[in-house]
Protein backbone atom coordinates (compact mmCIF):
# COMPACT_ATOMS: atom_id res chain seq x y z
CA UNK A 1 56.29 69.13 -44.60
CA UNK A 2 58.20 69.18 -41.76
CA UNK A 3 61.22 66.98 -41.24
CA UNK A 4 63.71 65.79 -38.16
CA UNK A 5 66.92 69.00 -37.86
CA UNK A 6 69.34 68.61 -40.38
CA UNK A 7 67.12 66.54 -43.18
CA UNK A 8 66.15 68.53 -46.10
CA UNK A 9 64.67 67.26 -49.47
CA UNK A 10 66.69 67.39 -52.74
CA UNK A 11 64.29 65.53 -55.00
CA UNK A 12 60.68 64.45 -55.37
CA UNK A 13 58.48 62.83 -58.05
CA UNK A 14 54.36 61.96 -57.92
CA UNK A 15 53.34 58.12 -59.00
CA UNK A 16 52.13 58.15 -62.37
CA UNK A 17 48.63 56.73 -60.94
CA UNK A 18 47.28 57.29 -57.30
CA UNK A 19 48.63 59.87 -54.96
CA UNK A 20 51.84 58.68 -53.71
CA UNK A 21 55.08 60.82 -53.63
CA UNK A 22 58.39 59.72 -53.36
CA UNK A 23 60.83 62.13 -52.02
CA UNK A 24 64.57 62.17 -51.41
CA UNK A 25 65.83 63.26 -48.08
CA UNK A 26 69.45 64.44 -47.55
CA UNK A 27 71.48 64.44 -43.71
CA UNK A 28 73.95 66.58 -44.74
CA UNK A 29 75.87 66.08 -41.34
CA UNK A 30 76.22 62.68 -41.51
CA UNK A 31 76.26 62.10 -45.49
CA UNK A 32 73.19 59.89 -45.70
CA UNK A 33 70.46 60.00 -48.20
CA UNK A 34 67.52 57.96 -48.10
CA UNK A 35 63.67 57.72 -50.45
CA UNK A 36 60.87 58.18 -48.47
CA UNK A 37 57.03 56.77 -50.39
CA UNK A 38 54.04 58.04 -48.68
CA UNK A 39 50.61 59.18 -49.81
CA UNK A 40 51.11 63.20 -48.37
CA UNK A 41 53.72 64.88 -47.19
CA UNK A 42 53.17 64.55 -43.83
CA UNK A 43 52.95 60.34 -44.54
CA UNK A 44 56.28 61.02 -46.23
CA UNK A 45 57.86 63.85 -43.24
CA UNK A 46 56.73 60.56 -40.86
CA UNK A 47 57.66 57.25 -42.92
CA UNK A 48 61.30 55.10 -42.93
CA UNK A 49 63.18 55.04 -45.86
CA UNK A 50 62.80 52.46 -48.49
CA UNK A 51 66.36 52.67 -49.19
CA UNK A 52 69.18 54.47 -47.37
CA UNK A 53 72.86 54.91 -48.02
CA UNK A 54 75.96 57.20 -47.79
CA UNK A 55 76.41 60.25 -50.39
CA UNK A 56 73.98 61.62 -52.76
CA UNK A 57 70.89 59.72 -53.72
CA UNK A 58 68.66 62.25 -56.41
CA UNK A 59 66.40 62.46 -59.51
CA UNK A 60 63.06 60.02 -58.36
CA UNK A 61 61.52 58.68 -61.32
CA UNK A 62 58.62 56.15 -61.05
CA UNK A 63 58.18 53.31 -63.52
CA UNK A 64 55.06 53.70 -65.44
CA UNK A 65 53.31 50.66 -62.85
CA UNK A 66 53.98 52.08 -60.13
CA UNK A 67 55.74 49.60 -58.54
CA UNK A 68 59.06 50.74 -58.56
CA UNK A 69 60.92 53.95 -58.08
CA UNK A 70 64.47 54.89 -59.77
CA UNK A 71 66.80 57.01 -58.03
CA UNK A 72 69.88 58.08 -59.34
CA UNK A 73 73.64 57.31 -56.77
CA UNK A 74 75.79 59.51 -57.71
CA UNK A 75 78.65 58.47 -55.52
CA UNK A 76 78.35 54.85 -56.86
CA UNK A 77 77.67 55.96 -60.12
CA UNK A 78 74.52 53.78 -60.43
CA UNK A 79 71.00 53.93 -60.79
CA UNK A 80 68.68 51.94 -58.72
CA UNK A 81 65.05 50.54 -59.04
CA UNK A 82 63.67 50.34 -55.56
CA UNK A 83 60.74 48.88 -55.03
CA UNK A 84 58.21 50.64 -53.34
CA UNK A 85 55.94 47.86 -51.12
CA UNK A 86 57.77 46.65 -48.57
CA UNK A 87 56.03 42.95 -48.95
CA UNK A 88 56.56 43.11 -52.82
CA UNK A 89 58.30 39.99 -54.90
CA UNK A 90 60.50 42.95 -56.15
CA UNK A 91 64.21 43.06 -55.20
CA UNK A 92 66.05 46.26 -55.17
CA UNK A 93 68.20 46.48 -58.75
CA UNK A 94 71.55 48.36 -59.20
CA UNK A 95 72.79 49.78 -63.28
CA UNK A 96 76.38 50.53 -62.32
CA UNK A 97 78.40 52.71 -64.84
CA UNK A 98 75.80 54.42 -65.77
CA UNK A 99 77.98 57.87 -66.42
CA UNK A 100 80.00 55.61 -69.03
CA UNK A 101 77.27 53.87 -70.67
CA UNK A 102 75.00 56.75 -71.32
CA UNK A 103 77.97 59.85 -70.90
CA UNK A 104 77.50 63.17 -68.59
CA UNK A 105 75.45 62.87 -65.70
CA UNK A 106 72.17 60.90 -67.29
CA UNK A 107 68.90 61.26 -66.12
CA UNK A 108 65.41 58.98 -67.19
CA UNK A 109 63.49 61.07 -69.50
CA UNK A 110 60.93 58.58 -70.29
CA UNK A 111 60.35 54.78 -69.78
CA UNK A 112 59.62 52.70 -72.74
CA UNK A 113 59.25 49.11 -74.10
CA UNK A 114 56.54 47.65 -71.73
CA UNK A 115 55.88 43.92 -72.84
């Protein structure tokens, strides 16, 4: 995959069904991170980001649908479940304080408790 000068990616994670990858992208230089969904890495090394901000965005984890993607904001100290379809119902979510609530630097092992 080959992406603009100065991005690099930090984190990536396949869909649980289909073949789309979501991928983290870091601009070191100007402290933005952003997720990137495609179905191949070159869909992915060509596609906008689904979400974008300043500081460290890391650790993609899809829910088990599909429909959403969690990425870990380390600078805000929140997780957030992006949505992945850009005409989806879905709304981006933020979990603040996660480092308090769960301790250390948490990460999603597993999702549980469908309905």
């Amino acid at each position: 995959m080959r992406l603009a000068p100065g991005r690099r990616v930090v984190a990536a994670a396949w869909a649980p069904h289909g073949r789309r990858l979501a991928v983290v992208v870091r601009q070191a230089g100007r402290d933005l991170s952003g997720v990137v969904v495609g179905a191949s890495a070159h869909a992915v090394a060509r596609s906008q980001p689904i979400f974008q901000a300043t500081g460290r965005l890391a650790a993609p984890a899809w829910s088990p649908d599909g429909r959403r993607v969690l990425v870990r904001w380390a600078d805000a100290d929140q997780w957030l479940l992006l949505p992945v379809a850009a005409r989806a119902a879905l709304r981006p979510v933020a979990i603040g304080a996660v480092t308090r609530r769960f301790g250390g630097t948490p990460t999603v092992r597993d999702w549980c408790c469908g309905a």
